[in-house]
PDB file of N, CA and C in Angstrom:
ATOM      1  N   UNK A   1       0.845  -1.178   0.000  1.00  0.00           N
ATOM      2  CA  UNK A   1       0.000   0.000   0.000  1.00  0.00           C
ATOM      3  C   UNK A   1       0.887   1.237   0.000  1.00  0.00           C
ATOM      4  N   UNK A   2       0.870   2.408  -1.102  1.00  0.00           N
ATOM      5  CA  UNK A   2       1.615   3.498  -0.619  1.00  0.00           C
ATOM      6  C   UNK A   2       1.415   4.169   0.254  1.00  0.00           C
ATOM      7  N   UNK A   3       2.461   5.148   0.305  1.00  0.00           N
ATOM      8  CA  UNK A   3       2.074   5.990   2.115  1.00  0.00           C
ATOM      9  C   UNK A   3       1.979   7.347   1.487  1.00  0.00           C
ATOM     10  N   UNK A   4       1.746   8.225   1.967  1.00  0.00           N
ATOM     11  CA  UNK A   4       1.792   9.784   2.237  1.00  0.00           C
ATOM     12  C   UNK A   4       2.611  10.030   3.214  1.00  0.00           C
ATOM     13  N   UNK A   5       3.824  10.366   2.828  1.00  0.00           N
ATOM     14  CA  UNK A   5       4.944  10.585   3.470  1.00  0.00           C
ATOM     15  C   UNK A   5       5.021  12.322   3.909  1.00  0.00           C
ATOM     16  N   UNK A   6       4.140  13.076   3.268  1.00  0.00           N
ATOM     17  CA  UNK A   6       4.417  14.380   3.559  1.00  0.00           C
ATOM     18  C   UNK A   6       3.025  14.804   4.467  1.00  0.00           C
ATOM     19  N   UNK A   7       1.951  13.406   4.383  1.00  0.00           N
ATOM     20  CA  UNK A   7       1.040  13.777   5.127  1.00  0.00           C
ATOM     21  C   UNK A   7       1.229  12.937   6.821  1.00  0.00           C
ATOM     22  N   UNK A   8       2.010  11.829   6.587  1.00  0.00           N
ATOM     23  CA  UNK A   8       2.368  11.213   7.809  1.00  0.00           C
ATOM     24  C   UNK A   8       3.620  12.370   8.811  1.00  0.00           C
ATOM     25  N   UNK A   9       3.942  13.186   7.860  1.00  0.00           N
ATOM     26  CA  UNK A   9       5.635  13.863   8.477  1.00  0.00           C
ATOM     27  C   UNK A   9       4.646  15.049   8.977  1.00  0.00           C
ATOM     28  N   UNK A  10       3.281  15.316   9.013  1.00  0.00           N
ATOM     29  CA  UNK A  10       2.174  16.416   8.839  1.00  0.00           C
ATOM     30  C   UNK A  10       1.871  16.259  10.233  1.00  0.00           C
ATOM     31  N   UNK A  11       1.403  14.839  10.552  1.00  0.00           N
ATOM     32  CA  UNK A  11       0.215  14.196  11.675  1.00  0.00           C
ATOM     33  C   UNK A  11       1.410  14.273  12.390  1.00  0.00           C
ATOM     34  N   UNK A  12       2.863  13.788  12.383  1.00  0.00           N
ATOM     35  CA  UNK A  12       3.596  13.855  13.598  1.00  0.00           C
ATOM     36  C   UNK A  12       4.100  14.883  14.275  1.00  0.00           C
ATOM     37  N   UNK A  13       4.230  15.637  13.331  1.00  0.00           N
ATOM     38  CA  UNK A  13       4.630  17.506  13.664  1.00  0.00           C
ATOM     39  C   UNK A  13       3.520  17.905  14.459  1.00  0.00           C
ATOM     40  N   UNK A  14       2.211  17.751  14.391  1.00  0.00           N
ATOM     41  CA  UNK A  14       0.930  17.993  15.367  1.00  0.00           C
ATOM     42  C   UNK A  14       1.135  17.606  16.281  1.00  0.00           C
ATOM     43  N   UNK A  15       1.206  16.051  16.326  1.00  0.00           N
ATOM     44  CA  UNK A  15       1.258  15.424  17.726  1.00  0.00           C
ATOM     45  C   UNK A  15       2.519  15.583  18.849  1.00  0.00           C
ATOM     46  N   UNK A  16       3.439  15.664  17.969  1.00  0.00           N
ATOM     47  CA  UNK A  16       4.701  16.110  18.605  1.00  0.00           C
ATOM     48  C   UNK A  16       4.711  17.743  19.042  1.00  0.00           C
ATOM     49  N   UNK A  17       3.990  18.566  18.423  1.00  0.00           N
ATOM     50  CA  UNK A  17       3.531  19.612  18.616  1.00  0.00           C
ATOM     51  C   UNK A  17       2.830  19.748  20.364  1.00  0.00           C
ATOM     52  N   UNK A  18       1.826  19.005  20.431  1.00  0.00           N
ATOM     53  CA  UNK A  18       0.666  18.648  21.271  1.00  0.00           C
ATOM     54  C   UNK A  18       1.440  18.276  22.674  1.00  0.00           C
ATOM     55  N   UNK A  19       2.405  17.428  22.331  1.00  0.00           N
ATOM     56  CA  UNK A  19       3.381  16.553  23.687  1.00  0.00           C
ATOM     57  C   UNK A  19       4.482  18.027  23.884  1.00  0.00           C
ATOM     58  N   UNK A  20       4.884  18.302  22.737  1.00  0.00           N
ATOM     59  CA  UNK A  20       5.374  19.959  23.561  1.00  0.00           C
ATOM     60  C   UNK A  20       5.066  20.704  24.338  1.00  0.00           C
ATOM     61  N   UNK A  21       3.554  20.947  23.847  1.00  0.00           N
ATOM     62  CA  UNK A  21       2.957  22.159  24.449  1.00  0.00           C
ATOM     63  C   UNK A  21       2.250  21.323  26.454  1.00  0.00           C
ATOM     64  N   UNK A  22       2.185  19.980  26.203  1.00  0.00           N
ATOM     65  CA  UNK A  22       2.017  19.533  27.581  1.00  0.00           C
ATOM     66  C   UNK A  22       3.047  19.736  28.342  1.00  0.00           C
ATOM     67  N   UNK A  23       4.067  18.561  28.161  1.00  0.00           N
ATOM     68  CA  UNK A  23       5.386  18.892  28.654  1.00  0.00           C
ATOM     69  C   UNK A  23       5.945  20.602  29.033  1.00  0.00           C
ATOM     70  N   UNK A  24       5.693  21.705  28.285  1.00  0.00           N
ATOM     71  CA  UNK A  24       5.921  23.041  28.462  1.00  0.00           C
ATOM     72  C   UNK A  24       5.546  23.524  29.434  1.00  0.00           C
ATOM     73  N   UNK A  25       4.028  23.558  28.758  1.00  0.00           N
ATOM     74  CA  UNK A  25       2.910  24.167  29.693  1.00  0.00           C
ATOM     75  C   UNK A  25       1.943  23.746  30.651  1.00  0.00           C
ATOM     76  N   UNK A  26       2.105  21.936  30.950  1.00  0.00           N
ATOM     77  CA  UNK A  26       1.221  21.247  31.519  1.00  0.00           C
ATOM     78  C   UNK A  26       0.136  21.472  30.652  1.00  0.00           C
ATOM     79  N   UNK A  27      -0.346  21.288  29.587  1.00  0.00           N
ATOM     80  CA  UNK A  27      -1.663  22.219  28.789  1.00  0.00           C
ATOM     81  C   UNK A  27      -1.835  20.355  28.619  1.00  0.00           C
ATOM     82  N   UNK A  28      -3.081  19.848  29.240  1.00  0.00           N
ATOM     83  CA  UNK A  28      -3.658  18.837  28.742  1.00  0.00           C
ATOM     84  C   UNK A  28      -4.215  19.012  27.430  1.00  0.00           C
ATOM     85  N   UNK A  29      -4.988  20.373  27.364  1.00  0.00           N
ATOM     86  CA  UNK A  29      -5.620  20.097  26.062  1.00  0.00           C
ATOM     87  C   UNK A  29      -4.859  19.852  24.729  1.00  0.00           C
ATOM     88  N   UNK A  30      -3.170  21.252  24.690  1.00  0.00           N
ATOM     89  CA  UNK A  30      -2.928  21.120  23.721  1.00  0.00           C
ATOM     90  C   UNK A  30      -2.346  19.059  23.561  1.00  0.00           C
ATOM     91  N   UNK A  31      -2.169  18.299  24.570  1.00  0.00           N
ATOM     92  CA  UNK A  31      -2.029  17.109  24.007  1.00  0.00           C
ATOM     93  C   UNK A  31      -2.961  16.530  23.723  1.00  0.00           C
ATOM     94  N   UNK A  32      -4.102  17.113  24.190  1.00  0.00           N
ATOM     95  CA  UNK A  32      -5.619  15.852  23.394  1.00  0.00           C
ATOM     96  C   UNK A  32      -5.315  16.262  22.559  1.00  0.00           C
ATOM     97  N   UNK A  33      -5.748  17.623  21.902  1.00  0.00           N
ATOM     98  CA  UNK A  33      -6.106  18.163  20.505  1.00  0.00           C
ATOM     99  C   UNK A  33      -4.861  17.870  19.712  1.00  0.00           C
ATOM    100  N   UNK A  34      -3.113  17.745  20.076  1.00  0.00           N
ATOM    101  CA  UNK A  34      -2.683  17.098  19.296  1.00  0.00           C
ATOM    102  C   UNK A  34      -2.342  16.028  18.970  1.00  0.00           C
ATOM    103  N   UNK A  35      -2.648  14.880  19.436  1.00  0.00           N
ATOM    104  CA  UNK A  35      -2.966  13.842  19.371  1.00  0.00           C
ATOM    105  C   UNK A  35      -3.975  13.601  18.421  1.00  0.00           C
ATOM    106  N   UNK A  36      -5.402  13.794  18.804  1.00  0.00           N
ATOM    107  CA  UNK A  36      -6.471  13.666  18.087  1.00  0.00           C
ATOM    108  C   UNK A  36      -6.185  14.176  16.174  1.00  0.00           C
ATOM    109  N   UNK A  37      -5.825  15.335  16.501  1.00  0.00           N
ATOM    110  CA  UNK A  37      -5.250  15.985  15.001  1.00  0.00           C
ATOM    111  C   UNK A  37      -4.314  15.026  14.282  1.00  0.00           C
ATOM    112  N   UNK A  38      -3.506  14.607  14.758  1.00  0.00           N
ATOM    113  CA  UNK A  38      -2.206  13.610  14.557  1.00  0.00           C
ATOM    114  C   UNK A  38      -3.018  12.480  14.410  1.00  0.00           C
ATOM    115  N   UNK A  39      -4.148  11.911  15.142  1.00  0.00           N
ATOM    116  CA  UNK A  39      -4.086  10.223  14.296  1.00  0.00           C
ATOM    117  C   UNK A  39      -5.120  10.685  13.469  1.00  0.00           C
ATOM    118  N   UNK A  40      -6.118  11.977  13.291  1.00  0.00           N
ATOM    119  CA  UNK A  40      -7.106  11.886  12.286  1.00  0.00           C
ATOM    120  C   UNK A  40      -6.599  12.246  11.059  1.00  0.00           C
ATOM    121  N   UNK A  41      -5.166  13.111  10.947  1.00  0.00           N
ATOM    122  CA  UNK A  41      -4.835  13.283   9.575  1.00  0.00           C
ATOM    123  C   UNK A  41      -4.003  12.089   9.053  1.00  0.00           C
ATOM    124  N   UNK A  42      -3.356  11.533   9.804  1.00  0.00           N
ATOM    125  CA  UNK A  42      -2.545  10.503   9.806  1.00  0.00           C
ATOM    126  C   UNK A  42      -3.734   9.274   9.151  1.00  0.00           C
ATOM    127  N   UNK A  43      -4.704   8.882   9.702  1.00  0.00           N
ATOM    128  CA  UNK A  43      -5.148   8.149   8.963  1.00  0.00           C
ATOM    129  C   UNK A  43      -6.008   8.540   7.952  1.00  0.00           C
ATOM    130  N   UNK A  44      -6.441   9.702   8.224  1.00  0.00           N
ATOM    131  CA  UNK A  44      -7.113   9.614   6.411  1.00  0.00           C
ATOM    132  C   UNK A  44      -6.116  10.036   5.295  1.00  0.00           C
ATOM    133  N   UNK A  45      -4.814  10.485   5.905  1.00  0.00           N
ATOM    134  CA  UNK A  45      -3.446  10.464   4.496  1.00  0.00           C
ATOM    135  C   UNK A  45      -3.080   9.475   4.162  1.00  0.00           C
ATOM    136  N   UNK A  46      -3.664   8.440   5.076  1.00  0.00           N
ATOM    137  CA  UNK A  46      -3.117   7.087   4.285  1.00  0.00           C
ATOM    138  C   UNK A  46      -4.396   6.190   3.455  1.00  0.00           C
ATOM    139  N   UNK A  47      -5.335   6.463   4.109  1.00  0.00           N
ATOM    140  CA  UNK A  47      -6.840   6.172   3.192  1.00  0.00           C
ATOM    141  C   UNK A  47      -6.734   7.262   2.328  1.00  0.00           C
ATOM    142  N   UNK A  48      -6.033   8.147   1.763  1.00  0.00           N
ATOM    143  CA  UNK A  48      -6.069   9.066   0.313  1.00  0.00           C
ATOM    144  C   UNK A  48      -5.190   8.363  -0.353  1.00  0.00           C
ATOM    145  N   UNK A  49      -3.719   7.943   0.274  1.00  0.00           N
ATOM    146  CA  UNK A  49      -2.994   7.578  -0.406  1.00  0.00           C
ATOM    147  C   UNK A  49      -3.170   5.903  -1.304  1.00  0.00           C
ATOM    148  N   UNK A  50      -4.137   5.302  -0.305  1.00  0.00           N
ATOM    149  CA  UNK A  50      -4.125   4.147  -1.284  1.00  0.00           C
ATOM    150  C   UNK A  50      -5.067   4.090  -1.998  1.00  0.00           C
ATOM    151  N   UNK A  51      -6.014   5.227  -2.429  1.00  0.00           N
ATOM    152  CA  UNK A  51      -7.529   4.830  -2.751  1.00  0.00           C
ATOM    153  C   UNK A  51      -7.317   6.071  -4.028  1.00  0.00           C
ATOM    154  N   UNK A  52      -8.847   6.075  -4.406  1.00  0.00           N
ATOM    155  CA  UNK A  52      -9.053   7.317  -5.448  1.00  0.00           C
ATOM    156  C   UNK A  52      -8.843   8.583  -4.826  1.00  0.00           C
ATOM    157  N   UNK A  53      -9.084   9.541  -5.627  1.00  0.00           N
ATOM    158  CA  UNK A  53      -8.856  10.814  -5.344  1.00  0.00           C
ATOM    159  C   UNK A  53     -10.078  11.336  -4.880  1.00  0.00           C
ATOM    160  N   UNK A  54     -11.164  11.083  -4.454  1.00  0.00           N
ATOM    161  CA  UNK A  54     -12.254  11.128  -3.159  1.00  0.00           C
ATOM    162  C   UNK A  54     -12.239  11.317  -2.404  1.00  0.00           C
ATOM    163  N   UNK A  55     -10.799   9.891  -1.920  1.00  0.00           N
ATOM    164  CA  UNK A  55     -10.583   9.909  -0.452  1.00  0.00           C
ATOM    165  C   UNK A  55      -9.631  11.435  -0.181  1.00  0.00           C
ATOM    166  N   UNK A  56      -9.376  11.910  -0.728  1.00  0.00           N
ATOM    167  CA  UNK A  56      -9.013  13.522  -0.630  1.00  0.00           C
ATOM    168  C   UNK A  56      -9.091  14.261   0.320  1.00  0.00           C
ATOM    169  N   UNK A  57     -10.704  14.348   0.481  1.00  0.00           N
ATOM    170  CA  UNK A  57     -11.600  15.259   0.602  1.00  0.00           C
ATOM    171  C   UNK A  57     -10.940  14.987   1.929  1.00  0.00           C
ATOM    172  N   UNK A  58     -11.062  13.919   2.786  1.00  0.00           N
ATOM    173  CA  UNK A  58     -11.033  14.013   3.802  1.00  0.00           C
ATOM    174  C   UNK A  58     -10.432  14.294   4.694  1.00  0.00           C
ATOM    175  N   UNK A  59      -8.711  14.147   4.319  1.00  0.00           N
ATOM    176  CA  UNK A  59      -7.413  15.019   5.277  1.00  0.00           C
ATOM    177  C   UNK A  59      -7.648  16.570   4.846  1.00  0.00           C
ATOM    178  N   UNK A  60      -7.808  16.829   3.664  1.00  0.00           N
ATOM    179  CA  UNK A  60      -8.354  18.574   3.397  1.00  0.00           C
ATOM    180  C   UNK A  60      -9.412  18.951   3.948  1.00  0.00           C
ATOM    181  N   UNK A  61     -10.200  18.101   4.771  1.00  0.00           N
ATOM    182  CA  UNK A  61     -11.249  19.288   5.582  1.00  0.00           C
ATOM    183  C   UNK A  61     -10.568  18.947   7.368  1.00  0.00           C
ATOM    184  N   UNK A  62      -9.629  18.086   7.408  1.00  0.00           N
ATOM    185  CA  UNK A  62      -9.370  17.673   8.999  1.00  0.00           C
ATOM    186  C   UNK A  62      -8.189  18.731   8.813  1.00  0.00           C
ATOM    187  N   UNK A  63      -7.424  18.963   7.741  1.00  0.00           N
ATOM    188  CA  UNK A  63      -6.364  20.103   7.475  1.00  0.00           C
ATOM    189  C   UNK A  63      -7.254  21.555   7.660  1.00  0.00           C
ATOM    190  N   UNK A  64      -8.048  21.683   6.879  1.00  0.00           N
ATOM    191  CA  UNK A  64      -8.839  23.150   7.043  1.00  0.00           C
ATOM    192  C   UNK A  64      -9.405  23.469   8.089  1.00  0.00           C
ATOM    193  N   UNK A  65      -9.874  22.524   9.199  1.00  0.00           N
ATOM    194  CA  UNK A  65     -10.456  22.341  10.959  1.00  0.00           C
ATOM    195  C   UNK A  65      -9.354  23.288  11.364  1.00  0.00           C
ATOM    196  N   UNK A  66      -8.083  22.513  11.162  1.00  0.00           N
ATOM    197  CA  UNK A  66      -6.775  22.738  12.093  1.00  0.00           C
ATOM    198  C   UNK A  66      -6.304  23.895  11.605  1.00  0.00           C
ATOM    199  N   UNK A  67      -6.620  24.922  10.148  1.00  0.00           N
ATOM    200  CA  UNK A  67      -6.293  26.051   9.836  1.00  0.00           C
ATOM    201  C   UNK A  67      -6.818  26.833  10.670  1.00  0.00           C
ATOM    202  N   UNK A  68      -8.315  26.396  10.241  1.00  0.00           N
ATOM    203  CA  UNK A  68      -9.150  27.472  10.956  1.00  0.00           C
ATOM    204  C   UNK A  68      -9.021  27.824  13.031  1.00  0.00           C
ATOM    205  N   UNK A  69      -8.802  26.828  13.445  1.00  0.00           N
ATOM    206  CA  UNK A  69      -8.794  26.670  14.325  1.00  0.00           C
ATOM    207  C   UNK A  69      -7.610  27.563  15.166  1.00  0.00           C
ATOM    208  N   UNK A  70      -5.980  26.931  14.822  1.00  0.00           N
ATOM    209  CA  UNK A  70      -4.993  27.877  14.994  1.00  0.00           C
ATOM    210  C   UNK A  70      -4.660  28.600  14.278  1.00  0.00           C
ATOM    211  N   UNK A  71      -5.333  29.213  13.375  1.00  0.00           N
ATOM    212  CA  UNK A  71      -5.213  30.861  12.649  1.00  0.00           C
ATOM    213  C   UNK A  71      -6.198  31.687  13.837  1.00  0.00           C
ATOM    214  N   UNK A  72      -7.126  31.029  14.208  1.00  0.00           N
ATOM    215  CA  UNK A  72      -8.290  32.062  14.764  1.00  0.00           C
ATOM    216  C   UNK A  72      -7.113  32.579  16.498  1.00  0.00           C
ATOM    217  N   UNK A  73      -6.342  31.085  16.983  1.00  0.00           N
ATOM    218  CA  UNK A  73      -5.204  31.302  18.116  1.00  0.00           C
ATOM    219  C   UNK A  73      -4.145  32.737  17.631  1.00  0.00           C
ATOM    220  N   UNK A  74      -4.044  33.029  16.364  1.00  0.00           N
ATOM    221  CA  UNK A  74      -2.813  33.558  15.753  1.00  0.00           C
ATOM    222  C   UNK A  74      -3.110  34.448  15.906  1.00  0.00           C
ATOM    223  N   UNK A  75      -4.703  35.033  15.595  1.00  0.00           N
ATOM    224  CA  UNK A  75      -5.346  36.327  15.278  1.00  0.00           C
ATOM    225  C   UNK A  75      -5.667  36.807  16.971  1.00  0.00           C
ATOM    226  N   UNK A  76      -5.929  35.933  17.949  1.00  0.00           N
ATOM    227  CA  UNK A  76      -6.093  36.839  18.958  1.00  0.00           C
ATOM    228  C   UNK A  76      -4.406  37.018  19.758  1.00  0.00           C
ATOM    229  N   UNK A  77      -3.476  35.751  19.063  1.00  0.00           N
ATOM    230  CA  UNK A  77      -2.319  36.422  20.348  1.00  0.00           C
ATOM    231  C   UNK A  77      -1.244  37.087  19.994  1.00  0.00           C
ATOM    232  N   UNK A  78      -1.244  37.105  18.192  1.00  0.00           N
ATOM    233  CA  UNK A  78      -0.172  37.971  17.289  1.00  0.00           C
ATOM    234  C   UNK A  78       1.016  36.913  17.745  1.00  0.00           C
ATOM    235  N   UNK A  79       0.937  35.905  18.047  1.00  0.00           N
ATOM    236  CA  UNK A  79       2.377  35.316  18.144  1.00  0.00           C
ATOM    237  C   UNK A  79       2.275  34.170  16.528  1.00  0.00           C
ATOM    238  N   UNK A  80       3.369  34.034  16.342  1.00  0.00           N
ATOM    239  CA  UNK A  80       3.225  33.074  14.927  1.00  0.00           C
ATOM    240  C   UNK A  80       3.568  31.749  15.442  1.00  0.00           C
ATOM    241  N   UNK A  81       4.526  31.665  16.468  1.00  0.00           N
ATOM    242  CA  UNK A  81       4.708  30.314  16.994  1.00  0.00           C
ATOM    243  C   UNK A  81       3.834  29.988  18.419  1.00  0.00           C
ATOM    244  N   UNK A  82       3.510  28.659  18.218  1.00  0.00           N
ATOM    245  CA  UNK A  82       3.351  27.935  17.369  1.00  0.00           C
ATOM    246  C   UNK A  82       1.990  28.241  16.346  1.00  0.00           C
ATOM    247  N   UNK A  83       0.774  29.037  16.911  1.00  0.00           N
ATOM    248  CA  UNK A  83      -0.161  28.679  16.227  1.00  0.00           C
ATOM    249  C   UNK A  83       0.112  29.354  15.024  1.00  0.00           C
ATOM    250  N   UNK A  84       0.578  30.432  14.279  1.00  0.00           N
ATOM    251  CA  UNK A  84       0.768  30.975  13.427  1.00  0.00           C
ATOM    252  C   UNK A  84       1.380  29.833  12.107  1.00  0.00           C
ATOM    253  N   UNK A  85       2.620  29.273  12.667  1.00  0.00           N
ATOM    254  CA  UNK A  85       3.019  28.207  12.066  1.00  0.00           C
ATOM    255  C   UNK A  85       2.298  27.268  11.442  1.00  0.00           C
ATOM    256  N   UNK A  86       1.256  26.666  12.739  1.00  0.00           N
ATOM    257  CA  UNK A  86       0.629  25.328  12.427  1.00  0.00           C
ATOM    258  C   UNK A  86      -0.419  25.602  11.668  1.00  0.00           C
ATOM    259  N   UNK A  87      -0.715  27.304  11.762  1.00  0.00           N
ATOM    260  CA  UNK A  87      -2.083  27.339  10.878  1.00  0.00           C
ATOM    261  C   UNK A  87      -1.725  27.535   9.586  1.00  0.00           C
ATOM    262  N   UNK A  88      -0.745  27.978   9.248  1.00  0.00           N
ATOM    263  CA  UNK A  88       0.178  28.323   7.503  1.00  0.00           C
ATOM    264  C   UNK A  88       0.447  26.578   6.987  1.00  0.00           C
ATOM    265  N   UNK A  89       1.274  26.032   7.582  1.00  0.00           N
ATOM    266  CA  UNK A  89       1.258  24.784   6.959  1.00  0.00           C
ATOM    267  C   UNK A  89       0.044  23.957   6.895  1.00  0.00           C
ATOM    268  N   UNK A  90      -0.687  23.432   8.054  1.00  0.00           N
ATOM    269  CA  UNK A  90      -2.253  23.264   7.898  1.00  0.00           C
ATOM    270  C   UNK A  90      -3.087  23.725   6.189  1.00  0.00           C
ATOM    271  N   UNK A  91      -3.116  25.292   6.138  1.00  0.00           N
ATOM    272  CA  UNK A  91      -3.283  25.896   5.028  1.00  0.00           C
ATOM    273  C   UNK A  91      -3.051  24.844   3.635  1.00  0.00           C
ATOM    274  N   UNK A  92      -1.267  25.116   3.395  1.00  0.00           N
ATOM    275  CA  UNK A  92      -0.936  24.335   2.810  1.00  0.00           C
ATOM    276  C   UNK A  92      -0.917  23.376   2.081  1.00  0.00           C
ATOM    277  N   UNK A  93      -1.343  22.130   3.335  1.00  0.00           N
ATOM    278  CA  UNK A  93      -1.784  20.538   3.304  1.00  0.00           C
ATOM    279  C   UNK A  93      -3.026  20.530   2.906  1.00  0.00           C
ATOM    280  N   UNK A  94      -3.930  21.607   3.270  1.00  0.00           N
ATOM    281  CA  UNK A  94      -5.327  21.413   2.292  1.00  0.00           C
ATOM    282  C   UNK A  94      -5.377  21.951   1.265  1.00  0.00           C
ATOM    283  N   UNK A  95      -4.670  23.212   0.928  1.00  0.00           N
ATOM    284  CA  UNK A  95      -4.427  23.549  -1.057  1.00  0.00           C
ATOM    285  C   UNK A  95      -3.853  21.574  -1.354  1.00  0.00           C
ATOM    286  N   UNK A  96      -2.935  21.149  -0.869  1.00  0.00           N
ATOM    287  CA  UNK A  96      -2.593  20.302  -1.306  1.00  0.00           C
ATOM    288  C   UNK A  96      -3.354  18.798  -1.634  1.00  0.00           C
ATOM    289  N   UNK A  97      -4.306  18.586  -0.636  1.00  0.00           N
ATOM    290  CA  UNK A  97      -5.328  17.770  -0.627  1.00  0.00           C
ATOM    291  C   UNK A  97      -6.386  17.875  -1.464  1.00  0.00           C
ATOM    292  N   UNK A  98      -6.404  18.968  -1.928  1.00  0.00           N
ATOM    293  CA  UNK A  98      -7.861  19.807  -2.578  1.00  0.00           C
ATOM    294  C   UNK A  98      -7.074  19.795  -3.538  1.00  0.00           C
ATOM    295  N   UNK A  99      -6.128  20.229  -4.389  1.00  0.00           N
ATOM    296  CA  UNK A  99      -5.791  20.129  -5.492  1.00  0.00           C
ATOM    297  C   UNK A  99      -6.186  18.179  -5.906  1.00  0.00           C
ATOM    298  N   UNK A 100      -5.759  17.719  -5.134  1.00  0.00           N
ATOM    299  CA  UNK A 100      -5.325  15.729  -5.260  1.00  0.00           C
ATOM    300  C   UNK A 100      -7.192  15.684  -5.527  1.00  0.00           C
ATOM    301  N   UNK A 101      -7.920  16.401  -4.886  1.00  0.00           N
ATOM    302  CA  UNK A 101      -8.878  15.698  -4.899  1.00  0.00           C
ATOM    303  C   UNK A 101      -9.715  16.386  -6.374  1.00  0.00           C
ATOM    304  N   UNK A 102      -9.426  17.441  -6.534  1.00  0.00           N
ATOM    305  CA  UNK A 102     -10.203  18.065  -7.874  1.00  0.00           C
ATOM    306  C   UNK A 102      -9.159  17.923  -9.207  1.00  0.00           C
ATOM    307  N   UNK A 103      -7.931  17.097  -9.094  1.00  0.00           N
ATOM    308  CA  UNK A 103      -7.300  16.820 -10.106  1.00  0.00           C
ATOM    309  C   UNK A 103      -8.129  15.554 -10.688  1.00  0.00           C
TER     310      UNK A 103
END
């Protein structure tokens, strides 16, 4: 089965993201939410990667959640790291998903 290597290197940067921000800040949430982010893109990049271009749709709207989500963090604290970051690449991964899926 092929992999999505740029969408698996995606889900671990989140989750590893998530275990940062615990470890840092004691912040339980940021490790649910990166966790959760991390195995939901993680597995639907690999249900895109072995299937039609359908299965698309679905890391590009769990990518566009996670834009929207830490862009809206970016806009109230003006800091770019991390949420600024995670919401630009996020961005990214769904032009990129959304292209795969309307090609």
């Amino acid at each position: 089965m092929p992999s999505d290597v740029l969408g698996l290197g995606f889900a671990g940067l989140i989750a590893l993201g998530g275990a940062i921000g615990y470890f840092k800040s004691n912040s339980v949430a940021s490790l649910v939410s990166g966790l959760v982010f991390g195995a939901l893109i993680s597995l639907s990049a690999q249900l895109a990667a072995g299937s039609s271009k359908s299965y698309n749709f679905a890391p590009a709207m769990v990518c566009l959640i996670l834009s929207f989500l830490m862009g809206s963090r970016y806009v109230n604290s003006k800091k770019f790291m991390p949420a600024g970051m995670v919401a630009a690449i996020s961005l990214l991964m769904t032009v990129r998903y959304a292209l795969r899926f309307f090609s």
